[in-house]
PDB file of N, CA and C in Angstrom:
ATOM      1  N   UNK A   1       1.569  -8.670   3.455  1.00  0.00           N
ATOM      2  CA  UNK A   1       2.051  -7.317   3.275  1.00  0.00           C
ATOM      3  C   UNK A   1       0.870  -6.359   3.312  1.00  0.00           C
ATOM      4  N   UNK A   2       1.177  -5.342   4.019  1.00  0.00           N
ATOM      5  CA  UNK A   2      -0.413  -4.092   4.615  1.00  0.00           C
ATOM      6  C   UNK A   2       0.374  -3.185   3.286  1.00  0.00           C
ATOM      7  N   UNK A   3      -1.142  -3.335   2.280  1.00  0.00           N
ATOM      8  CA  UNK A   3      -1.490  -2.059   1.633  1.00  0.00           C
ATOM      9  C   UNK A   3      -0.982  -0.809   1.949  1.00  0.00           C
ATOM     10  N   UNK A   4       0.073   0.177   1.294  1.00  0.00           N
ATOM     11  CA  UNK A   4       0.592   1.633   1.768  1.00  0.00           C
ATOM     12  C   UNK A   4      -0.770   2.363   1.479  1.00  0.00           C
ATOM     13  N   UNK A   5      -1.177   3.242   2.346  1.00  0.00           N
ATOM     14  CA  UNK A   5      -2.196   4.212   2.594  1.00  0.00           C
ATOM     15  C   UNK A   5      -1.647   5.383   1.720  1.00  0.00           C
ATOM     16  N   UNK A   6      -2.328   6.311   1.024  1.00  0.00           N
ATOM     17  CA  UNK A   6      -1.656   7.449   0.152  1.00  0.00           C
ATOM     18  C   UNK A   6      -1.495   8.365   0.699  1.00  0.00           C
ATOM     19  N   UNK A   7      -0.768   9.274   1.577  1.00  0.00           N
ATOM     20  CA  UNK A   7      -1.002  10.439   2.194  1.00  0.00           C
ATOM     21  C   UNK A   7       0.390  11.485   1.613  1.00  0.00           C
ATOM     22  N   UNK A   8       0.521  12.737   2.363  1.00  0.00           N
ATOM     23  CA  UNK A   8       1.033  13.674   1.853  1.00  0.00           C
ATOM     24  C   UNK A   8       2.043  13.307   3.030  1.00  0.00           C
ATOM     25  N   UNK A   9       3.566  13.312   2.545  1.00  0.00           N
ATOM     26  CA  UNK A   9       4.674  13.116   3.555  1.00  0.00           C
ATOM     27  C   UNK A   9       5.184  14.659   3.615  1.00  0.00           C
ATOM     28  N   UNK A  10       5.341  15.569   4.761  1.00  0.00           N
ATOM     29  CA  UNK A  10       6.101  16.626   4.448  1.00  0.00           C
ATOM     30  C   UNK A  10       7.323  16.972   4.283  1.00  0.00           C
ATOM     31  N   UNK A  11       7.758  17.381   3.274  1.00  0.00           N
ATOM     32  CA  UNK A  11       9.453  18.022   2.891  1.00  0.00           C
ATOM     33  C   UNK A  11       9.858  18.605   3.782  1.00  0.00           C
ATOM     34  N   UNK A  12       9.205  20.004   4.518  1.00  0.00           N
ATOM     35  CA  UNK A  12       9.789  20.719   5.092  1.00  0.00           C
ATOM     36  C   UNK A  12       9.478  22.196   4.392  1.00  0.00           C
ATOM     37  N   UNK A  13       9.107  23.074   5.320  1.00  0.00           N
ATOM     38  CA  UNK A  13       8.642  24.592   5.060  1.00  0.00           C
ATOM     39  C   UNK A  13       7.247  24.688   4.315  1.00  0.00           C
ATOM     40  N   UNK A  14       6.001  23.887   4.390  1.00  0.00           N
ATOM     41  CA  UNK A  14       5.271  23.850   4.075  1.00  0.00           C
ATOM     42  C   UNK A  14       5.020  23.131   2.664  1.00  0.00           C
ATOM     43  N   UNK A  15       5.962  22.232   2.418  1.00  0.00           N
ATOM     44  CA  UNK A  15       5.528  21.230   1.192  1.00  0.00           C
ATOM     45  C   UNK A  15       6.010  20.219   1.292  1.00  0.00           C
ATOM     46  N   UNK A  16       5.051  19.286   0.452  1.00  0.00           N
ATOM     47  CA  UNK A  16       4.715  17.949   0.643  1.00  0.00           C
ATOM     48  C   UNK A  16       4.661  17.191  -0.350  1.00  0.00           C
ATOM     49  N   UNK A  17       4.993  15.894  -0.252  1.00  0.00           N
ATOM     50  CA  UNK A  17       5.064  14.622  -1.120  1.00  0.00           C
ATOM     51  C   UNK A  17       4.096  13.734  -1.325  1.00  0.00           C
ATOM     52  N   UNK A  18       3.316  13.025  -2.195  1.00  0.00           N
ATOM     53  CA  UNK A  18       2.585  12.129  -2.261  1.00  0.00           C
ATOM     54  C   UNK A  18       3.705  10.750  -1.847  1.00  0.00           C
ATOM     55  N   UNK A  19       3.269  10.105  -0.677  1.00  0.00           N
ATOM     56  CA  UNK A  19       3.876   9.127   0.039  1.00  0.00           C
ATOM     57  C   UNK A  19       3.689   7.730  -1.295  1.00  0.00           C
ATOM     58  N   UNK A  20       2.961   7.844  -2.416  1.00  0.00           N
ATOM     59  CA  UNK A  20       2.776   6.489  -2.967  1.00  0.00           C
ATOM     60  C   UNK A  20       4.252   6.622  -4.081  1.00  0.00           C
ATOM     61  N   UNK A  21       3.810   8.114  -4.296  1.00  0.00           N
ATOM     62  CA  UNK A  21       5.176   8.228  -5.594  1.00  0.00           C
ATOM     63  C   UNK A  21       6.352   8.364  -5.606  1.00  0.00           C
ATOM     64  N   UNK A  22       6.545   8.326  -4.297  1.00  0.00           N
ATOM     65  CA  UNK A  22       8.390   8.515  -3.809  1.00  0.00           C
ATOM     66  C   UNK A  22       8.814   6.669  -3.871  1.00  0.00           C
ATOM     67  N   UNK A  23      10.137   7.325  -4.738  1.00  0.00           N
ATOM     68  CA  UNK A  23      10.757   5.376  -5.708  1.00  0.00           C
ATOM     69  C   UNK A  23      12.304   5.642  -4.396  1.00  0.00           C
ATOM     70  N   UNK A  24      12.409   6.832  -4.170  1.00  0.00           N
ATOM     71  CA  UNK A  24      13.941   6.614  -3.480  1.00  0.00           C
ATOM     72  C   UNK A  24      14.003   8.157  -2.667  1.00  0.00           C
ATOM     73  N   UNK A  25      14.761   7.786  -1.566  1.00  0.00           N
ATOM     74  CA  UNK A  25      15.288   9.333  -0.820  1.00  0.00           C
ATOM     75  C   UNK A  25      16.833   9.060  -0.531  1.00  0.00           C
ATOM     76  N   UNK A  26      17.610   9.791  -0.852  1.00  0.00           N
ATOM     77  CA  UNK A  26      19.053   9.685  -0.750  1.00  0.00           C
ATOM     78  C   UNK A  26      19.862  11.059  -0.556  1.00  0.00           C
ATOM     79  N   UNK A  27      20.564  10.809   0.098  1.00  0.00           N
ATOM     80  CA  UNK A  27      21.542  11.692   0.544  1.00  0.00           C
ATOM     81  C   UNK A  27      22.735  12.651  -0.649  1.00  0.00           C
ATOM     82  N   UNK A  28      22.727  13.622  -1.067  1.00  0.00           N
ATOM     83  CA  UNK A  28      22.684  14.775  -1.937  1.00  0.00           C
ATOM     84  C   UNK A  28      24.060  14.733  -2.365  1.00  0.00           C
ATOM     85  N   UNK A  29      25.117  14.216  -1.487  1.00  0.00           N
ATOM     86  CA  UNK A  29      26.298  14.442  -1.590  1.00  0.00           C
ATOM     87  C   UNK A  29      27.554  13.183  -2.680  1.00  0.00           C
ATOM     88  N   UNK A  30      26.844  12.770  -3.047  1.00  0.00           N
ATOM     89  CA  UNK A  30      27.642  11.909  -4.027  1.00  0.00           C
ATOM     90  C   UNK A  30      27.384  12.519  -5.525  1.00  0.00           C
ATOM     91  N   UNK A  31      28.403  11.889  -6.505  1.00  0.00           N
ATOM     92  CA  UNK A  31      28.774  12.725  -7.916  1.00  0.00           C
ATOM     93  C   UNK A  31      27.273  12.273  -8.739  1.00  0.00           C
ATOM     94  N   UNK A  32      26.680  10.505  -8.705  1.00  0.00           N
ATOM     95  CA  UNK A  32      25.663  10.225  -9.373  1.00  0.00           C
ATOM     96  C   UNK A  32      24.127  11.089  -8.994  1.00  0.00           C
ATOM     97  N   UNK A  33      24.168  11.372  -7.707  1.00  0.00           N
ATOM     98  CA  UNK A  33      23.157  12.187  -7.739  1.00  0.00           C
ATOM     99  C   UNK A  33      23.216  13.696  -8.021  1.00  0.00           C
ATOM    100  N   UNK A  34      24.612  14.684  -7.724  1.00  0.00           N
ATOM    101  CA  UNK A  34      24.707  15.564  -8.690  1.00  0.00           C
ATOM    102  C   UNK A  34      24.339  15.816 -10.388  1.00  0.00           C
ATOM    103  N   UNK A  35      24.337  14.729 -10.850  1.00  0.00           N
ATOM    104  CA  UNK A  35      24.827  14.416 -12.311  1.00  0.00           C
ATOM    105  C   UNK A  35      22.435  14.389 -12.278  1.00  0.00           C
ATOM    106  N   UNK A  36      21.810  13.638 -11.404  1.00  0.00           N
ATOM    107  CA  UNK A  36      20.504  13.324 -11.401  1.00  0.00           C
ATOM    108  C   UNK A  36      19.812  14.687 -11.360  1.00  0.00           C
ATOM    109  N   UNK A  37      20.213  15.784 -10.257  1.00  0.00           N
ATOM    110  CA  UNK A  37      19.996  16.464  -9.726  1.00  0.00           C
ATOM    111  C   UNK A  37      20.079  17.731 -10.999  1.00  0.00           C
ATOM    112  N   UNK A  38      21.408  17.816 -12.016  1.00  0.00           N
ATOM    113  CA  UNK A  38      21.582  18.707 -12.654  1.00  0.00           C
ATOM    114  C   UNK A  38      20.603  18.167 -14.116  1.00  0.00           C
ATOM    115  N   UNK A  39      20.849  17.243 -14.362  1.00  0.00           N
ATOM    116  CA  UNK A  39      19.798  16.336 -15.396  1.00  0.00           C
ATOM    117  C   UNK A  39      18.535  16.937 -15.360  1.00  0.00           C
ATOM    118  N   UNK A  40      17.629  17.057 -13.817  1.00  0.00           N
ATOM    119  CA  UNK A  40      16.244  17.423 -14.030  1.00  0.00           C
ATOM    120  C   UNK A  40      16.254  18.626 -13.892  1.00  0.00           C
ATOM    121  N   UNK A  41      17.276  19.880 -13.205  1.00  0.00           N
ATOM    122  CA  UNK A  41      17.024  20.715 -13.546  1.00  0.00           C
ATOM    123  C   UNK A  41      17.005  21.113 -15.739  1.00  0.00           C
ATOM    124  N   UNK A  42      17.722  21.087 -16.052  1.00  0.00           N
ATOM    125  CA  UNK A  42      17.952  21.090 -17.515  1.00  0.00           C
ATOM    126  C   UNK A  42      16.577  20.431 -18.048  1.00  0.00           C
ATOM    127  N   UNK A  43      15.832  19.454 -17.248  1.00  0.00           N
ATOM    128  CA  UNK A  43      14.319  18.904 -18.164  1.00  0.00           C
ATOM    129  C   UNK A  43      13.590  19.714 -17.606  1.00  0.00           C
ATOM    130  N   UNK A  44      13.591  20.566 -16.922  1.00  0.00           N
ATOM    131  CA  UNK A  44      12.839  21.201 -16.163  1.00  0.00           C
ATOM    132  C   UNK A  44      11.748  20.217 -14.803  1.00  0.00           C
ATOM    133  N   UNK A  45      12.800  19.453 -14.228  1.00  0.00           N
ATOM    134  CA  UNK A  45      11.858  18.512 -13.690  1.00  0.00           C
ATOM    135  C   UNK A  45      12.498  18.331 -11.914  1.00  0.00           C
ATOM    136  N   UNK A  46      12.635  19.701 -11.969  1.00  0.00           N
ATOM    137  CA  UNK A  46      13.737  19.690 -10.526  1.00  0.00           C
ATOM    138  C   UNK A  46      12.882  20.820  -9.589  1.00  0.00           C
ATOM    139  N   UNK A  47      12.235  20.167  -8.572  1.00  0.00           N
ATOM    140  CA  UNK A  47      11.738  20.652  -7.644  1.00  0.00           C
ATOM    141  C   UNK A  47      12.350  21.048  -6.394  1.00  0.00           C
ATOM    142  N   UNK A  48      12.855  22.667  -5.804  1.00  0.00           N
ATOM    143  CA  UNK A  48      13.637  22.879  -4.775  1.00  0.00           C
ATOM    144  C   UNK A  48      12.530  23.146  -3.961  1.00  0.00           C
ATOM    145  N   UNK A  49      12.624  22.171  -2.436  1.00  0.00           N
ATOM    146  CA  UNK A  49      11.515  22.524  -1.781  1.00  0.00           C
ATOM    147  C   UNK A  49      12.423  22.669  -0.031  1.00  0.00           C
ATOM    148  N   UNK A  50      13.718  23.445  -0.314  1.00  0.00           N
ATOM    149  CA  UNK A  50      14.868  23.864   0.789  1.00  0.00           C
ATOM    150  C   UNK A  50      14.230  25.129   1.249  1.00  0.00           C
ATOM    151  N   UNK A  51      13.677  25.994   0.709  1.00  0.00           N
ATOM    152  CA  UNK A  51      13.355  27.488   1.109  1.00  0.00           C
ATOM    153  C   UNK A  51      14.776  28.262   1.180  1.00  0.00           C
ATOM    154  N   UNK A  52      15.922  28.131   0.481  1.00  0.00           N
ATOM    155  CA  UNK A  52      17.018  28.506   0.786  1.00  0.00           C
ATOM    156  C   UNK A  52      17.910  27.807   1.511  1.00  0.00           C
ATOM    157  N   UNK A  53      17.582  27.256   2.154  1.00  0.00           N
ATOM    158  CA  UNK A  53      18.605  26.302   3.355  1.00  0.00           C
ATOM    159  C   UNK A  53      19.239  24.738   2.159  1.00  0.00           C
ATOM    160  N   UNK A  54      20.289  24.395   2.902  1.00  0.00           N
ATOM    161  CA  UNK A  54      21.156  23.445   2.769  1.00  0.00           C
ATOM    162  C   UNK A  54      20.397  22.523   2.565  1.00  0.00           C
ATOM    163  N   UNK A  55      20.691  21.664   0.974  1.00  0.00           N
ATOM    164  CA  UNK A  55      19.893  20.384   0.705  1.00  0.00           C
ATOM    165  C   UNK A  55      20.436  19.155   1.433  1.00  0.00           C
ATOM    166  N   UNK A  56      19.535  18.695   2.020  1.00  0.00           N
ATOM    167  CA  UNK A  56      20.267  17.518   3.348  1.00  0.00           C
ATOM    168  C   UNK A  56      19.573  15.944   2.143  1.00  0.00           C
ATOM    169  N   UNK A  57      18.436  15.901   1.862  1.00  0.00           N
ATOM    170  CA  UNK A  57      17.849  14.853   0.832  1.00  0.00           C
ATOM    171  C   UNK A  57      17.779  14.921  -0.381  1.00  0.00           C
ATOM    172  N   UNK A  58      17.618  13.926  -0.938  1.00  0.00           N
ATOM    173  CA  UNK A  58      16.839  13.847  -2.804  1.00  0.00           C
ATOM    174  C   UNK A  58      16.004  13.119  -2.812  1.00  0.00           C
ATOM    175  N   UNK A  59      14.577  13.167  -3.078  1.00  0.00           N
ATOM    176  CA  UNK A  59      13.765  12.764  -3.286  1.00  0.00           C
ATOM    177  C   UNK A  59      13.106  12.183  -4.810  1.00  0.00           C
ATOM    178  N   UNK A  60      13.312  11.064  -5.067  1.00  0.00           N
ATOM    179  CA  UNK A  60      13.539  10.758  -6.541  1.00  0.00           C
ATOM    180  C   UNK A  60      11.745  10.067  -6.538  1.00  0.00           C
ATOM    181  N   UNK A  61      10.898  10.760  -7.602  1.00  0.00           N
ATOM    182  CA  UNK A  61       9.487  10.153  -8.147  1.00  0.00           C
ATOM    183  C   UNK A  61       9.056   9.426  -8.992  1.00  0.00           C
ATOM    184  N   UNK A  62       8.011   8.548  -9.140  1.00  0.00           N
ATOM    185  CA  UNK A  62       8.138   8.149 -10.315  1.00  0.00           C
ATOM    186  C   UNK A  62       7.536   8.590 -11.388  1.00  0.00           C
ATOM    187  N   UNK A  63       7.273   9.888 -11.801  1.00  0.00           N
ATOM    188  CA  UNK A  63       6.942  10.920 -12.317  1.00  0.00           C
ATOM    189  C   UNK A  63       7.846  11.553 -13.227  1.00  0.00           C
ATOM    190  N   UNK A  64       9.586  10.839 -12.453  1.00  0.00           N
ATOM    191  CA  UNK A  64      10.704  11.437 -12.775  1.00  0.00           C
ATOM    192  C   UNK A  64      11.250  12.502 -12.410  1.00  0.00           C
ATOM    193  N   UNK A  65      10.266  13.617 -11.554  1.00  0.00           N
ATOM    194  CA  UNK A  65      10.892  14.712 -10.791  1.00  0.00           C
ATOM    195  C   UNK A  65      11.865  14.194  -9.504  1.00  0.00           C
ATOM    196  N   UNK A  66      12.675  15.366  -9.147  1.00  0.00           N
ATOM    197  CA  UNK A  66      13.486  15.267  -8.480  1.00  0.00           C
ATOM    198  C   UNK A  66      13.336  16.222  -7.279  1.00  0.00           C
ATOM    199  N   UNK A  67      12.822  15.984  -5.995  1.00  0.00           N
ATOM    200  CA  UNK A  67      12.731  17.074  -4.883  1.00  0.00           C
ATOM    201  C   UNK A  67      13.463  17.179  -3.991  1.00  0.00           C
ATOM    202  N   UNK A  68      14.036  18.408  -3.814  1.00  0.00           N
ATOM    203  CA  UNK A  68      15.428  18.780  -3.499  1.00  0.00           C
ATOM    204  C   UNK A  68      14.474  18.916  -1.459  1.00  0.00           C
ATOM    205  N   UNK A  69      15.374  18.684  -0.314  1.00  0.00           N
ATOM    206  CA  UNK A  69      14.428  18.946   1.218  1.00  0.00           C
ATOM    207  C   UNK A  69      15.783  19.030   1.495  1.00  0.00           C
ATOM    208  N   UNK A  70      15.131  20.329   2.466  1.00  0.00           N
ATOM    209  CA  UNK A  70      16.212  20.417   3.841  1.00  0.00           C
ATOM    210  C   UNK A  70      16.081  19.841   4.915  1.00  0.00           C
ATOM    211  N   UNK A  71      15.671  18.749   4.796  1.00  0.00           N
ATOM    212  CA  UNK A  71      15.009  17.763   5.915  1.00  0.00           C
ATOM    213  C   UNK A  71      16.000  16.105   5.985  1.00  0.00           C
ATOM    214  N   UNK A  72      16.531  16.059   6.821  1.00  0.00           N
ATOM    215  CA  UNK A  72      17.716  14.900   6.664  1.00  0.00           C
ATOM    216  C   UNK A  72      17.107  13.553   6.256  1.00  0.00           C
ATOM    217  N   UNK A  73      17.785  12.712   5.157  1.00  0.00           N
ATOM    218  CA  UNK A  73      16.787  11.157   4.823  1.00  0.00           C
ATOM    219  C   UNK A  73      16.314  10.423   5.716  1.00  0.00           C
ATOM    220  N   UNK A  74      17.436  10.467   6.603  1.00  0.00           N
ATOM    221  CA  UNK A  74      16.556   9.495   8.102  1.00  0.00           C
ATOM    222  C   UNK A  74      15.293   9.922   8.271  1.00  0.00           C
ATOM    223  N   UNK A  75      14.906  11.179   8.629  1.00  0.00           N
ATOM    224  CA  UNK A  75      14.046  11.917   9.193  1.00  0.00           C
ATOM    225  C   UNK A  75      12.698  11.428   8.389  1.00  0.00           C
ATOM    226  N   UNK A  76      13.231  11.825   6.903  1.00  0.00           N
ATOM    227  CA  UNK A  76      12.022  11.255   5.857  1.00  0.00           C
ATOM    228  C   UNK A  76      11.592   9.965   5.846  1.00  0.00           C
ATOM    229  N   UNK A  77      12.906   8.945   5.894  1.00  0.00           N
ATOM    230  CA  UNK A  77      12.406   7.638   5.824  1.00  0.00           C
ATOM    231  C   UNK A  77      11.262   7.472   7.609  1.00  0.00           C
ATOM    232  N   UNK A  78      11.720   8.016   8.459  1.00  0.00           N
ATOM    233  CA  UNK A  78      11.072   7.495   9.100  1.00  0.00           C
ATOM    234  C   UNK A  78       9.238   8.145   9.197  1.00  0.00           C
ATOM    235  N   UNK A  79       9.171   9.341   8.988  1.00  0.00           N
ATOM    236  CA  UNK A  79       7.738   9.707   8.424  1.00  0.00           C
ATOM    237  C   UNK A  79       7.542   8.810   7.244  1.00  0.00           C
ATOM    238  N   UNK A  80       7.874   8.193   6.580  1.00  0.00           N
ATOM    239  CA  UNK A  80       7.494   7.114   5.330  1.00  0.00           C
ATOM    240  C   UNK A  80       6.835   5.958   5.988  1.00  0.00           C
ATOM    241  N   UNK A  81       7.680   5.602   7.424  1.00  0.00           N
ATOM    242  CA  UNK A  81       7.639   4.122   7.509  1.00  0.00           C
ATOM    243  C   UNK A  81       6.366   4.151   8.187  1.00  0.00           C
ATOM    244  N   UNK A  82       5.512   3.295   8.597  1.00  0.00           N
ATOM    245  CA  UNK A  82       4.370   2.892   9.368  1.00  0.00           C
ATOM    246  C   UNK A  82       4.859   3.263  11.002  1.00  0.00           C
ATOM    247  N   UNK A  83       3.601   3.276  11.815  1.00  0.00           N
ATOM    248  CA  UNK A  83       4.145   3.086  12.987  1.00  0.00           C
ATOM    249  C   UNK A  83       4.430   2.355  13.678  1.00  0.00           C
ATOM    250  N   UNK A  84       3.896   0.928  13.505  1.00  0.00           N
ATOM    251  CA  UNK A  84       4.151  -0.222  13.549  1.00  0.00           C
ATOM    252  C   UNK A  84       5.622  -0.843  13.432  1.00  0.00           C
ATOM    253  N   UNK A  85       6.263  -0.059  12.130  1.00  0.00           N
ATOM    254  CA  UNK A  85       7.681  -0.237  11.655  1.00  0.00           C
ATOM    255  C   UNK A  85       8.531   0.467  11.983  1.00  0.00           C
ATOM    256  N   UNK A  86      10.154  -0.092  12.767  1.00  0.00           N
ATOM    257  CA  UNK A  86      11.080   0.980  12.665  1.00  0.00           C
ATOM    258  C   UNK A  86      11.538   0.561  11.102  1.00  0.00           C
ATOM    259  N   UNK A  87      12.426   2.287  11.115  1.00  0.00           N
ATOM    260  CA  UNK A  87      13.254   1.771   9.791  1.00  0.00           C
ATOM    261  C   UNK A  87      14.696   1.769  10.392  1.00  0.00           C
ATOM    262  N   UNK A  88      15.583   0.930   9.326  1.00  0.00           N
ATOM    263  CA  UNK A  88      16.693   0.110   9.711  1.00  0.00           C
ATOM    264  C   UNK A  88      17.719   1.357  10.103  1.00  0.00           C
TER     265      UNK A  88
END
């Protein structure tokens, strides 16, 4: 297994993710991630990084923040994956 390299993955509109600390990216539209989504806003741990536009991802850290992208999960997973690797 090749060592993940640490770099900055971009969200979209000029912000970015540390590629080591992202635990999950998932799609916005189900009730458990509403329920995640409203949770960190209330801890204050809810990062909107849409610029206004339609949240297409969730970006879950292990930090425990939550980053909201208007950037579709496919899109992310595949800037995640190596180049070497497709993702599924």
């Amino acid at each position: 297994m090749k060592k993940q390299v640490d770099r900055l993955i971009s969200v979209g509109y000029g912000n970015a993710v540390m590629s080591s600390r992202i635990i999950a990216i998932v799609a916005p539209n189900s009730a458990p991630v509403r329920r995640l989504k409203d949770d960190a806003k209330n801890r204050g741990k809810l990062i909107d990084a849409t610029a206004g536009r339609q949240t297409r991802s969730v970006i879950i850290t292990d930090s425990d923040h939550i980053v909201l992208s208007s950037i579709l999960s496919q899109t992310l997973i595949s800037r995640l994956s190596p180049d070497d690797e497709k993702p599924l």
